[in-house]
PDB file of N, CA and C in Angstrom:
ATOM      1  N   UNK A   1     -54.393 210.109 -24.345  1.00  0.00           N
ATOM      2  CA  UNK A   1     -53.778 208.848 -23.957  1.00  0.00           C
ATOM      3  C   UNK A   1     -53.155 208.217 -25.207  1.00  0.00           C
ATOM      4  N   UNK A   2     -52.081 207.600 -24.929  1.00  0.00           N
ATOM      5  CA  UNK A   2     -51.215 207.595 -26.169  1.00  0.00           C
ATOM      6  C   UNK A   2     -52.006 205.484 -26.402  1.00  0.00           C
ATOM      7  N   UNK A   3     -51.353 205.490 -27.855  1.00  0.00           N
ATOM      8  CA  UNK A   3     -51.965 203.886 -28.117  1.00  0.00           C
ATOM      9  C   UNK A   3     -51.458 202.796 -27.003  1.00  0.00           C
ATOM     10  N   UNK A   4     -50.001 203.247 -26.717  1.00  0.00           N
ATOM     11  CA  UNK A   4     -48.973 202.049 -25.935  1.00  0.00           C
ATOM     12  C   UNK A   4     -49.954 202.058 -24.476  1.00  0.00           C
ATOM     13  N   UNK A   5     -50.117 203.327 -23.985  1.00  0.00           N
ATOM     14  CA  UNK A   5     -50.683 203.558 -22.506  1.00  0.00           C
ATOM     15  C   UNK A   5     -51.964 202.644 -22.616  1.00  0.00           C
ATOM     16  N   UNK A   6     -53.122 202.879 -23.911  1.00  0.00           N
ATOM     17  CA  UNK A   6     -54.268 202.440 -23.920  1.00  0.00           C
ATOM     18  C   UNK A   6     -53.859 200.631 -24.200  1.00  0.00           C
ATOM     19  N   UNK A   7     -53.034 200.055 -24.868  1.00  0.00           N
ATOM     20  CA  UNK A   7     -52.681 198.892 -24.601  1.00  0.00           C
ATOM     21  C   UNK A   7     -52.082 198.282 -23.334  1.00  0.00           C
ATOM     22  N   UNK A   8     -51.515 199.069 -22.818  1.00  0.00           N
ATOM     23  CA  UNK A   8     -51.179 198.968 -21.185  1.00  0.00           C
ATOM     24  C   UNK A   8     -52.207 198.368 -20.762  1.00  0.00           C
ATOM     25  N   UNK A   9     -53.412 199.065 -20.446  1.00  0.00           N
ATOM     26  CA  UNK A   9     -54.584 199.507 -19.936  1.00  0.00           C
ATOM     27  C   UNK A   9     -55.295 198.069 -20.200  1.00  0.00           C
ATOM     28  N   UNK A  10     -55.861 197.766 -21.332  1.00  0.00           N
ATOM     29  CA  UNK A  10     -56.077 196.281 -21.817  1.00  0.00           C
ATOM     30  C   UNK A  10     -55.392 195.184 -21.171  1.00  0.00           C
ATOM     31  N   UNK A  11     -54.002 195.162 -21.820  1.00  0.00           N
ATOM     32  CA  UNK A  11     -53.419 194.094 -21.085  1.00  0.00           C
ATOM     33  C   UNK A  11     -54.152 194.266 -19.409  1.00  0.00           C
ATOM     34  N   UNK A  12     -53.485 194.841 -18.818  1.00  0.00           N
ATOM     35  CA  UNK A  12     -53.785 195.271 -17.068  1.00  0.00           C
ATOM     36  C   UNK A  12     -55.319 194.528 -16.669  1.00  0.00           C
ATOM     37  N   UNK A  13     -56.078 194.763 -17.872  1.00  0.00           N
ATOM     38  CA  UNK A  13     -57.718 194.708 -17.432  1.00  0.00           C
ATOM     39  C   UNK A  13     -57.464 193.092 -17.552  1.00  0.00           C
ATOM     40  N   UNK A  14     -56.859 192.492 -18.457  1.00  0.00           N
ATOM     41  CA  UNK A  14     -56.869 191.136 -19.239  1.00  0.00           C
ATOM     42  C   UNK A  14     -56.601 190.324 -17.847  1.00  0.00           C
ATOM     43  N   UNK A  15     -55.176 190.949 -17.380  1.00  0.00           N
ATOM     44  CA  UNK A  15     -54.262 189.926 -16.457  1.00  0.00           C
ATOM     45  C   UNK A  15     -54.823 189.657 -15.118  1.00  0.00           C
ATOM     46  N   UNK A  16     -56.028 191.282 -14.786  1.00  0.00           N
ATOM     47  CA  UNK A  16     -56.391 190.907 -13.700  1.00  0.00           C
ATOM     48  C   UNK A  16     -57.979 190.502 -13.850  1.00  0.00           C
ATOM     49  N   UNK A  17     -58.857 189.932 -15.154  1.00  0.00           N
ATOM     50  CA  UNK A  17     -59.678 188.988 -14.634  1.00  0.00           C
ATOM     51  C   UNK A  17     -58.955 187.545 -14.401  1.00  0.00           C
ATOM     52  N   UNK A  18     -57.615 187.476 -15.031  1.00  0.00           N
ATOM     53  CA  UNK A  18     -57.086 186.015 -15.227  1.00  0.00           C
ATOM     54  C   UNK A  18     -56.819 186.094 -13.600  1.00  0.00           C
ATOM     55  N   UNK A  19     -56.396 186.553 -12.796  1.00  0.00           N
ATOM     56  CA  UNK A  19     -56.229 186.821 -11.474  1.00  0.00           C
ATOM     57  C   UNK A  19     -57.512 186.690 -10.898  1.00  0.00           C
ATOM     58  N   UNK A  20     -58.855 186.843 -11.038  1.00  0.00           N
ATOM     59  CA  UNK A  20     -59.810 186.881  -9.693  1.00  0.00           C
ATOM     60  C   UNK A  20     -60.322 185.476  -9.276  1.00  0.00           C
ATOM     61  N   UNK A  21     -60.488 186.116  -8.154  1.00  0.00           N
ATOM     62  CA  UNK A  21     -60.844 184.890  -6.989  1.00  0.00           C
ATOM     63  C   UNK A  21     -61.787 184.089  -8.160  1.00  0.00           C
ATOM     64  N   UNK A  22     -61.388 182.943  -7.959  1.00  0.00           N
ATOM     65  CA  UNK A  22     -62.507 181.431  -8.648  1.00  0.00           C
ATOM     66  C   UNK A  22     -63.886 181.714  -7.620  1.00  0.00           C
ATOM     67  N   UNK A  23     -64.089 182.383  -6.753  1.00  0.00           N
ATOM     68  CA  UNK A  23     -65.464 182.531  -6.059  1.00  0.00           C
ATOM     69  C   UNK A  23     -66.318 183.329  -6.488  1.00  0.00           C
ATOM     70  N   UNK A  24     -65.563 184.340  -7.028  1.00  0.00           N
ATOM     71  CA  UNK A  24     -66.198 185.397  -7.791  1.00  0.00           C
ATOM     72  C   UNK A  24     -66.581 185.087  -9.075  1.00  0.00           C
ATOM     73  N   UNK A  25     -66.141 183.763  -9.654  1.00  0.00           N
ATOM     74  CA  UNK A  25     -66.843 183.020 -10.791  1.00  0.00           C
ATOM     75  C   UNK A  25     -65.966 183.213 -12.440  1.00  0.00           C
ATOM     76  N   UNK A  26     -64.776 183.158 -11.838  1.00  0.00           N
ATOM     77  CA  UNK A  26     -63.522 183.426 -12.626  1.00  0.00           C
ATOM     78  C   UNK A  26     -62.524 182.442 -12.691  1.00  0.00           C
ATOM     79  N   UNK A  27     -62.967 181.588 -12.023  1.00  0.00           N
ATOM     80  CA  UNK A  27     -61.670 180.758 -11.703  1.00  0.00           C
ATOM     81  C   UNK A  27     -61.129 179.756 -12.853  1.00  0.00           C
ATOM     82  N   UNK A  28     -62.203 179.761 -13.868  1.00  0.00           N
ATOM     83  CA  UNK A  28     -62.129 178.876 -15.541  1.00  0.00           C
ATOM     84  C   UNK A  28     -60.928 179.965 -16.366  1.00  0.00           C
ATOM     85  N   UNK A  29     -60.654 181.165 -15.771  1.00  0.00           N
ATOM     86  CA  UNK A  29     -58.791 181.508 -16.031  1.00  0.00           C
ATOM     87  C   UNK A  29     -57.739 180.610 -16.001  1.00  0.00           C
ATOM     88  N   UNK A  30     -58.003 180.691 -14.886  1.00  0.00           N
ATOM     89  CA  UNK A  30     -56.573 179.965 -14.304  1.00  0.00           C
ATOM     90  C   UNK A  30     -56.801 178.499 -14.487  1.00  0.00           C
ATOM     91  N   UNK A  31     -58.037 177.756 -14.559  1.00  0.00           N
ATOM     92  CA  UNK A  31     -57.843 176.406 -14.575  1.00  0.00           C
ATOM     93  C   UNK A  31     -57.931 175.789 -16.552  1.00  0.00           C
ATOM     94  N   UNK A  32     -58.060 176.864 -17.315  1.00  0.00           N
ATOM     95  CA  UNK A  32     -57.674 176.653 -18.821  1.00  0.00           C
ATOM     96  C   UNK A  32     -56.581 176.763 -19.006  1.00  0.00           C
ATOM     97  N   UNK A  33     -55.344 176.427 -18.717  1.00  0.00           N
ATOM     98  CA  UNK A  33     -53.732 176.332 -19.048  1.00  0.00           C
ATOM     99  C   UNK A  33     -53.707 175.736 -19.934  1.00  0.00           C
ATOM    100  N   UNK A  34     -53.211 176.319 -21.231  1.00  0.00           N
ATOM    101  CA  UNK A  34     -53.008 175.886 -22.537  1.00  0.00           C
ATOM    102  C   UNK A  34     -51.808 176.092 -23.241  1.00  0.00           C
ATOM    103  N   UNK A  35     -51.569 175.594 -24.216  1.00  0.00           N
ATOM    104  CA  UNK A  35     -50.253 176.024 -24.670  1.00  0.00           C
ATOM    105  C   UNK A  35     -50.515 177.221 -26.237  1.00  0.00           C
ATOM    106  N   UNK A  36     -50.043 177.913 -26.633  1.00  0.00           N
ATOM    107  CA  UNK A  36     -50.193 178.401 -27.640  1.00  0.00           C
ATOM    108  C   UNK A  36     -48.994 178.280 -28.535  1.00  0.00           C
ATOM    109  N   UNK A  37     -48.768 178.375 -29.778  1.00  0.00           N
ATOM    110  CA  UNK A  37     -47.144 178.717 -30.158  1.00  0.00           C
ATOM    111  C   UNK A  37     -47.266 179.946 -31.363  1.00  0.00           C
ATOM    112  N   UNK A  38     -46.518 180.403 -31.209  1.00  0.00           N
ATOM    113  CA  UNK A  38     -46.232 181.384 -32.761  1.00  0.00           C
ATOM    114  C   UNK A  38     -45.265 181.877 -33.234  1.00  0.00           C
ATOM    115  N   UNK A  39     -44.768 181.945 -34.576  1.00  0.00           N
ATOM    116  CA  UNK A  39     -43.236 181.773 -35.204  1.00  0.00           C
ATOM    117  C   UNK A  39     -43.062 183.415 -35.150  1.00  0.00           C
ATOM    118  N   UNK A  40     -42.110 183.709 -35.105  1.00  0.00           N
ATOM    119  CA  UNK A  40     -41.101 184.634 -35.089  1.00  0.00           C
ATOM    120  C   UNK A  40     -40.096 184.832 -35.660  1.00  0.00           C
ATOM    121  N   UNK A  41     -39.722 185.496 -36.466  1.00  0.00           N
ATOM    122  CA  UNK A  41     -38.358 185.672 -37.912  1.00  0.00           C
ATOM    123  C   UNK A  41     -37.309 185.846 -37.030  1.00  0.00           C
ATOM    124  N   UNK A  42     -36.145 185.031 -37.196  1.00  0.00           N
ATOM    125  CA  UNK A  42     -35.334 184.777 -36.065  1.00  0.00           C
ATOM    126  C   UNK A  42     -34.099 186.177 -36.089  1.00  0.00           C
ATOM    127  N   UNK A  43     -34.431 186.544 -37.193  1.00  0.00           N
ATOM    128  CA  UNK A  43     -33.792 188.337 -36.765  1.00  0.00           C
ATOM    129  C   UNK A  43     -34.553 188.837 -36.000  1.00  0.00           C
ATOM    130  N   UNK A  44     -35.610 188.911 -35.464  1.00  0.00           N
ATOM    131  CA  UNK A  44     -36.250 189.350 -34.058  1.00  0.00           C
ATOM    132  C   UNK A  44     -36.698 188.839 -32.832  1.00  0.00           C
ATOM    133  N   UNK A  45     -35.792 187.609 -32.907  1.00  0.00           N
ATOM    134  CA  UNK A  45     -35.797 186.766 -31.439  1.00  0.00           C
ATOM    135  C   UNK A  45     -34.954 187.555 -30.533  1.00  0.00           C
ATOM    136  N   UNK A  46     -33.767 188.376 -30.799  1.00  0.00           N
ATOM    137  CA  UNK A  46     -33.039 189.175 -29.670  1.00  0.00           C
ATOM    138  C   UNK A  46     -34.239 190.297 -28.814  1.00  0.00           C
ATOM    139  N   UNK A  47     -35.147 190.378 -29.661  1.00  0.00           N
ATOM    140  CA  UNK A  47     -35.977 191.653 -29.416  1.00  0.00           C
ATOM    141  C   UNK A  47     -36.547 191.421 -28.619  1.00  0.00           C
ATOM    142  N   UNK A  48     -37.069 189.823 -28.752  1.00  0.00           N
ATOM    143  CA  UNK A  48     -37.990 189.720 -27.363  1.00  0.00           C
ATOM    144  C   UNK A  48     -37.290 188.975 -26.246  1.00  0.00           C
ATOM    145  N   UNK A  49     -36.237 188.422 -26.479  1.00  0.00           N
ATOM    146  CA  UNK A  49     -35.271 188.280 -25.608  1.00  0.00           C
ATOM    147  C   UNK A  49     -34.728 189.228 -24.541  1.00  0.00           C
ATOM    148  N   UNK A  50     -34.534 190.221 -25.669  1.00  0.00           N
ATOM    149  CA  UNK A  50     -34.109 191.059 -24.590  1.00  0.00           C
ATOM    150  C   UNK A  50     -32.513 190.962 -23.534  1.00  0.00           C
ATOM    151  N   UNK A  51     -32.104 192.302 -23.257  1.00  0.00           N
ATOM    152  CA  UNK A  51     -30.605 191.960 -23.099  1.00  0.00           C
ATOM    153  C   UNK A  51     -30.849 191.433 -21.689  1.00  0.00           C
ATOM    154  N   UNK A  52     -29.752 189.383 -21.661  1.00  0.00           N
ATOM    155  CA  UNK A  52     -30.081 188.990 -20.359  1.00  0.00           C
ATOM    156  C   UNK A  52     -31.612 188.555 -19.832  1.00  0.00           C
ATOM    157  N   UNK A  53     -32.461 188.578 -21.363  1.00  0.00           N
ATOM    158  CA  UNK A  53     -33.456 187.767 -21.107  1.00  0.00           C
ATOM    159  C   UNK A  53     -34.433 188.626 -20.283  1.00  0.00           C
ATOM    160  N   UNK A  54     -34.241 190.266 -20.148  1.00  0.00           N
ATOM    161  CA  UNK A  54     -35.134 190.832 -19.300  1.00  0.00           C
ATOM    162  C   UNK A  54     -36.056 191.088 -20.117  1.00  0.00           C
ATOM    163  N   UNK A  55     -36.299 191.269 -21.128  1.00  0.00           N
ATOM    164  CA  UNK A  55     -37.894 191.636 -22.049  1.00  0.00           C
ATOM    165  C   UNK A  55     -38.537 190.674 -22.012  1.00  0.00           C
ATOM    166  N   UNK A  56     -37.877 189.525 -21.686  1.00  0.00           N
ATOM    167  CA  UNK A  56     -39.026 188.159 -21.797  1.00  0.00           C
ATOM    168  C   UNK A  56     -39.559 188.185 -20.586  1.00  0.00           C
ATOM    169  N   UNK A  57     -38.730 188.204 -19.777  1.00  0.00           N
ATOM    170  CA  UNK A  57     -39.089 188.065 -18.424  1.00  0.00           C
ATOM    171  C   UNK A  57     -40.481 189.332 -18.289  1.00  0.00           C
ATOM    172  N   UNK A  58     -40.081 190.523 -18.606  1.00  0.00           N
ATOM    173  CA  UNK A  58     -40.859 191.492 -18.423  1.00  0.00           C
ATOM    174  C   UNK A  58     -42.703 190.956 -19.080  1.00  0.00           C
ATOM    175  N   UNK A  59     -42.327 190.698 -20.259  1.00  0.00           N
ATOM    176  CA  UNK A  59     -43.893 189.753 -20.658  1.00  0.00           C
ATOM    177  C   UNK A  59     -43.888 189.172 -20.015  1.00  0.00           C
ATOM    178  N   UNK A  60     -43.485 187.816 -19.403  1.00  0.00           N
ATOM    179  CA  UNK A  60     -44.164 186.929 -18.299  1.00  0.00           C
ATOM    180  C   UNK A  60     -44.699 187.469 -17.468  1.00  0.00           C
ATOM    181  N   UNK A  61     -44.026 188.829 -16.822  1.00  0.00           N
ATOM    182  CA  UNK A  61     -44.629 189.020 -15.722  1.00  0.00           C
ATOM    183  C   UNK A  61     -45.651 189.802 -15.771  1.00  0.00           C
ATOM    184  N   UNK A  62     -45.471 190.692 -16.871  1.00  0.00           N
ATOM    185  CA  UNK A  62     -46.651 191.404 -16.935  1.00  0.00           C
ATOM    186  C   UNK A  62     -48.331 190.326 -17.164  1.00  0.00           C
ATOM    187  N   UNK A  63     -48.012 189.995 -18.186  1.00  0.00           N
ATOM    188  CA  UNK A  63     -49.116 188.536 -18.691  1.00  0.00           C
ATOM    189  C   UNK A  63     -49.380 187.548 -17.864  1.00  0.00           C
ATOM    190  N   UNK A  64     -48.367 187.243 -16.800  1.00  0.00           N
ATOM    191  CA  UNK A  64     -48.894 185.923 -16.459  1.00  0.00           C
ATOM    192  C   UNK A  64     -48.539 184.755 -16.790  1.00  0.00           C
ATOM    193  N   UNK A  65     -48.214 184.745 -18.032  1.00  0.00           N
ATOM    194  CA  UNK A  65     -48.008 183.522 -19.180  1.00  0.00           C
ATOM    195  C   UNK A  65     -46.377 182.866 -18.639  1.00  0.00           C
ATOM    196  N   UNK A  66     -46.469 182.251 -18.945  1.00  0.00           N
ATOM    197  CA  UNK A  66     -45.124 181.254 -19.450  1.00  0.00           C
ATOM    198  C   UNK A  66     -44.665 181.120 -20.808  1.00  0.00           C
ATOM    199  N   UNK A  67     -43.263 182.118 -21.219  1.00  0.00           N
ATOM    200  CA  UNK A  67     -43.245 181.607 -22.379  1.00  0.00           C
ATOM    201  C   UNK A  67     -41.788 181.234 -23.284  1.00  0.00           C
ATOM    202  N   UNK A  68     -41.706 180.191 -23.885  1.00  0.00           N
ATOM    203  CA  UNK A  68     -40.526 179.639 -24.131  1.00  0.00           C
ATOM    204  C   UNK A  68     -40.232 179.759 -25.647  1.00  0.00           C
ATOM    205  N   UNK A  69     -38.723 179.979 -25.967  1.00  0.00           N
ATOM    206  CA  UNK A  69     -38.337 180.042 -27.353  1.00  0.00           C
ATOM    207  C   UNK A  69     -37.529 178.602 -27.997  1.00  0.00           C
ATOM    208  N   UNK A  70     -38.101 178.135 -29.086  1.00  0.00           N
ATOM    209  CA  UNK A  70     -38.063 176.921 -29.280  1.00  0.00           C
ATOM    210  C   UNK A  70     -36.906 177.392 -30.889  1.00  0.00           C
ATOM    211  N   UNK A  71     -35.663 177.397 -30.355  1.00  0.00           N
ATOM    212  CA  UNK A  71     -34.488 178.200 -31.494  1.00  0.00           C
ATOM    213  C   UNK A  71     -34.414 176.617 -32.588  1.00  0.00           C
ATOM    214  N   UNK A  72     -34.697 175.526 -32.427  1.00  0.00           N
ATOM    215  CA  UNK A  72     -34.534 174.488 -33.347  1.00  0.00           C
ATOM    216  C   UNK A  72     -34.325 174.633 -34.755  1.00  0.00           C
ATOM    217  N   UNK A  73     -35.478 175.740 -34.929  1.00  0.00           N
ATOM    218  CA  UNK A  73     -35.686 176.074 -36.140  1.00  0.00           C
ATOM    219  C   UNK A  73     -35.073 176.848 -36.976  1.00  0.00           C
ATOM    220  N   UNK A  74     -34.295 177.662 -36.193  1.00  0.00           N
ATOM    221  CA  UNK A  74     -33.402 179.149 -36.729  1.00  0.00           C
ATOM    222  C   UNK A  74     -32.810 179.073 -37.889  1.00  0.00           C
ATOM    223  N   UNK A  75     -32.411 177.559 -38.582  1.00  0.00           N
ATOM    224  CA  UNK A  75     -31.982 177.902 -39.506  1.00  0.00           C
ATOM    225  C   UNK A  75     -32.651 178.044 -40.921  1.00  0.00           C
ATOM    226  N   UNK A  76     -33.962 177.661 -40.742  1.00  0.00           N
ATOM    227  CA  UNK A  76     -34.973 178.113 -41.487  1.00  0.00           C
ATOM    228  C   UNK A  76     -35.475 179.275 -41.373  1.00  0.00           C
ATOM    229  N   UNK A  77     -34.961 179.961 -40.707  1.00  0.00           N
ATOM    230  CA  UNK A  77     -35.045 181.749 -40.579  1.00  0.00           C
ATOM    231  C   UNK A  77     -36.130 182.259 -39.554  1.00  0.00           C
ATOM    232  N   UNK A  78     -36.784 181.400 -38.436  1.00  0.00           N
ATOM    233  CA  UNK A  78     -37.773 181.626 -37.631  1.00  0.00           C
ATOM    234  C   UNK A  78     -37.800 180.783 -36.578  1.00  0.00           C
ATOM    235  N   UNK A  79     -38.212 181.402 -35.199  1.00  0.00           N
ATOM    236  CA  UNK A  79     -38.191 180.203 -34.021  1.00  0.00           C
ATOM    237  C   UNK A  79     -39.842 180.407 -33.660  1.00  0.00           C
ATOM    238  N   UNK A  80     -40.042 179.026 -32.772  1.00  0.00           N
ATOM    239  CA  UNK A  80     -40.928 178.990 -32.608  1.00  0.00           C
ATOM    240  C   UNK A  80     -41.276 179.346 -30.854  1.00  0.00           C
ATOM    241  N   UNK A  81     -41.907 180.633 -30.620  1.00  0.00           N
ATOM    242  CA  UNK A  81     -42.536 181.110 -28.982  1.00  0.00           C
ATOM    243  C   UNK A  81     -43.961 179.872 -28.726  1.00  0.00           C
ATOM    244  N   UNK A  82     -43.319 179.508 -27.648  1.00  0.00           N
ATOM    245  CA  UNK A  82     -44.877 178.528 -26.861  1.00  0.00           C
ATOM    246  C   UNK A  82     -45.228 179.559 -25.814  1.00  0.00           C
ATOM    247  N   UNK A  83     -46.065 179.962 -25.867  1.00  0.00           N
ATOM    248  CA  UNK A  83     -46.884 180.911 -24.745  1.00  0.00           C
ATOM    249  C   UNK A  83     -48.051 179.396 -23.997  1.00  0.00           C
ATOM    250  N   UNK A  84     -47.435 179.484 -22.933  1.00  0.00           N
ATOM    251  CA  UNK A  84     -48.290 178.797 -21.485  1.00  0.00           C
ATOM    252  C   UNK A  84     -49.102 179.794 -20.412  1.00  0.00           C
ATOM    253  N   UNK A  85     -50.168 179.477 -20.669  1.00  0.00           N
ATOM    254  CA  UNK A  85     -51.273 180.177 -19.051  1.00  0.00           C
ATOM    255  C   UNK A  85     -52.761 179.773 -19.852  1.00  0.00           C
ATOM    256  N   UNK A  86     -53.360 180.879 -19.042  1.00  0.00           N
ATOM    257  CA  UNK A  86     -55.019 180.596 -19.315  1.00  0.00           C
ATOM    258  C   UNK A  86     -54.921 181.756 -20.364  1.00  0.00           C
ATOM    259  N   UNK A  87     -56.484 181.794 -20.903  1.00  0.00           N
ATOM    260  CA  UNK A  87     -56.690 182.642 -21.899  1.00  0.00           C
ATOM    261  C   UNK A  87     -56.411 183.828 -22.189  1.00  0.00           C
ATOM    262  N   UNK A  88     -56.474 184.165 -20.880  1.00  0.00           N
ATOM    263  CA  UNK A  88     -56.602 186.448 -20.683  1.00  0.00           C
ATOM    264  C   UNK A  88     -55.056 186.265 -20.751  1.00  0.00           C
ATOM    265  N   UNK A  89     -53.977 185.438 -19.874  1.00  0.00           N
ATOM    266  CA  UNK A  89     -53.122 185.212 -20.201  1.00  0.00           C
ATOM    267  C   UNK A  89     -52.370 185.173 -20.982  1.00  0.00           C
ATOM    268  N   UNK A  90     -52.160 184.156 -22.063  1.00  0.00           N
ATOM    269  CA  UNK A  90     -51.706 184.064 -23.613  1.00  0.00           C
ATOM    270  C   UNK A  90     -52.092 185.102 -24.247  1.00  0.00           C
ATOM    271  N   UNK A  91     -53.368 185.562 -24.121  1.00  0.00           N
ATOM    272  CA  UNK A  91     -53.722 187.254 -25.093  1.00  0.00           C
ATOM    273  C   UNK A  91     -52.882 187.595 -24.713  1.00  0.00           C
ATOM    274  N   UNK A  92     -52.574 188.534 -23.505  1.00  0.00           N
ATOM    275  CA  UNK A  92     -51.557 189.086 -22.920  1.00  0.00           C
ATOM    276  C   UNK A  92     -50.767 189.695 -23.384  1.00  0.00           C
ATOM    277  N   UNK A  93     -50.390 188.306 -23.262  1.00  0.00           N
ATOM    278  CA  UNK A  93     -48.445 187.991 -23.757  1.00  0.00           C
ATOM    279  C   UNK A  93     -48.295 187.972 -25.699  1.00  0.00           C
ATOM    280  N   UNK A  94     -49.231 187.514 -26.112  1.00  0.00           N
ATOM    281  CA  UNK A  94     -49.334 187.135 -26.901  1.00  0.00           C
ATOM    282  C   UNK A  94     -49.049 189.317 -28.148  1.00  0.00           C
ATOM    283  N   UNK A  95     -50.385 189.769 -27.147  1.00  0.00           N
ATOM    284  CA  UNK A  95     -50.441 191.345 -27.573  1.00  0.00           C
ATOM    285  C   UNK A  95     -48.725 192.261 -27.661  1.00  0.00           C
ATOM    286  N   UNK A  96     -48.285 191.659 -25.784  1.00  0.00           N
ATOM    287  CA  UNK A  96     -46.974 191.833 -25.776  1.00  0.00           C
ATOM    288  C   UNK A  96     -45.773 191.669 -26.606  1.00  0.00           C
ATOM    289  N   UNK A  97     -45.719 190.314 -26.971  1.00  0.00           N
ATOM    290  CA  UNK A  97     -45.053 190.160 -28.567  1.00  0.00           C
ATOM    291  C   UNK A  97     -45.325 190.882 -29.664  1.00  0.00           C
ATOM    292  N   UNK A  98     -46.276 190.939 -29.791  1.00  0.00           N
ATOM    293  CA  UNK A  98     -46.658 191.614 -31.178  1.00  0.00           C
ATOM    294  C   UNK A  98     -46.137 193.423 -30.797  1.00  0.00           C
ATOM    295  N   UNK A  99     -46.447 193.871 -29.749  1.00  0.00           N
ATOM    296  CA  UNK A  99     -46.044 195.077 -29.937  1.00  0.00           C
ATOM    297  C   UNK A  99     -44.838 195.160 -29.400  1.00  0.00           C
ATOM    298  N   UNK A 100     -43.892 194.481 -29.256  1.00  0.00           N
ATOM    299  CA  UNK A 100     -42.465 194.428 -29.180  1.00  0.00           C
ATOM    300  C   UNK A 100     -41.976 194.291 -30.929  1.00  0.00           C
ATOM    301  N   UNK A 101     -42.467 193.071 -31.883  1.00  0.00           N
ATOM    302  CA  UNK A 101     -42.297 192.775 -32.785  1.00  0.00           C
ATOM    303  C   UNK A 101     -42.164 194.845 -33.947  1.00  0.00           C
ATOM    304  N   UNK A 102     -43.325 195.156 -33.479  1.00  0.00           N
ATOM    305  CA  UNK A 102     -43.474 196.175 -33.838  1.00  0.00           C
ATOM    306  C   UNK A 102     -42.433 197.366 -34.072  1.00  0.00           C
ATOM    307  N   UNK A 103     -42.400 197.445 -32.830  1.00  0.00           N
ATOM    308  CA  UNK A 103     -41.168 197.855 -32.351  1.00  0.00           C
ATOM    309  C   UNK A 103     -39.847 197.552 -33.006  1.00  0.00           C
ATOM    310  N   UNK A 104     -39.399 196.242 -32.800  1.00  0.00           N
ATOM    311  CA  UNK A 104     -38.303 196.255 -33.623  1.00  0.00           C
ATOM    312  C   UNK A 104     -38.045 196.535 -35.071  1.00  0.00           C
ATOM    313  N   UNK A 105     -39.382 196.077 -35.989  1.00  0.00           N
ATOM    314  CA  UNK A 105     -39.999 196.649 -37.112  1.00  0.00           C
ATOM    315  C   UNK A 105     -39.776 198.413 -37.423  1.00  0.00           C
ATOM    316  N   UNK A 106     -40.159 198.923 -36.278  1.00  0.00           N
ATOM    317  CA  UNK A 106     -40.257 200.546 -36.307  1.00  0.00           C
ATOM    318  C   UNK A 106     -38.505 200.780 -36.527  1.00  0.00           C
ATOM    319  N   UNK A 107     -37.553 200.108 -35.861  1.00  0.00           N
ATOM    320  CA  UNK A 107     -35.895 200.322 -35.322  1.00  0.00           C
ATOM    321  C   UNK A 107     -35.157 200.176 -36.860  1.00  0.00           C
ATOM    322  N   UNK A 108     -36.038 199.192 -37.523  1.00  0.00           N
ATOM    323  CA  UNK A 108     -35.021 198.613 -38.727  1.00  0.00           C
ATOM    324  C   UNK A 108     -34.574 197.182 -38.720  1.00  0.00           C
ATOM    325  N   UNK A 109     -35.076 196.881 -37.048  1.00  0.00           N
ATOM    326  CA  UNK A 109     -34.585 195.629 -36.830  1.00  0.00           C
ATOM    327  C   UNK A 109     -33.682 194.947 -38.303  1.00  0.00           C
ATOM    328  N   UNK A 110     -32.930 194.322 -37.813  1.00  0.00           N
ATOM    329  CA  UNK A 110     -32.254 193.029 -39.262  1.00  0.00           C
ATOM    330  C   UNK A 110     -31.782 191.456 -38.536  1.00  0.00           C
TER     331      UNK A 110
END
């Protein structure tokens, strides 16, 4: 099993305790909605952007999360991502970034 598949796998496990029934004694997921933020070197904001905004979208949906790019900053060379949901959530998304970041890292990104 390759690392990406076994991070798959994590995330997947993450998103669906953030998903179980509140009866089943889970429901402090979904009712911790928090905000998180974390900077990003604004030569790799396209990355998680994504062409048409589909890589972002693709983390939301995978994660759960809500998450917004705060470009204010760009000209100080970094924007700021707010990741919104519950905990298993923001991990998530949060893992998701980072191994996108990676990624572009691996490309040469500039």
């Amino acid at each position: 099993m390759s690392a990406v598949q076994l991070a798959e796998r994590r995330i997947q496990s993450s998103i669906s305790l953030a998903n179980k029934d509140p009866k089943q004694g889970f429901g402090e997921f979904r009712q911790d909605t928090e905000t998180t933020e974390m900077e990003v070197q604004q030569r790799l904001v396209g990355w998680i952007l994504g062409k048409s905004g589909m890589v972002l979208k693709q983390i939301e949906l995978q994660s759960g999360a809500s998450v917004t790019i705060d470009q204010s900053t760009k000209e100080l060379g970094f924007s700021k991502l707010r990741i919104t949901g519950g905990f298993a959530q923001r991990v998530a998304a949060r893992r998701l970034i980072e191994e996108k970041l990676v990624e572009a890292d691996a490309a040469g990104a500039r």
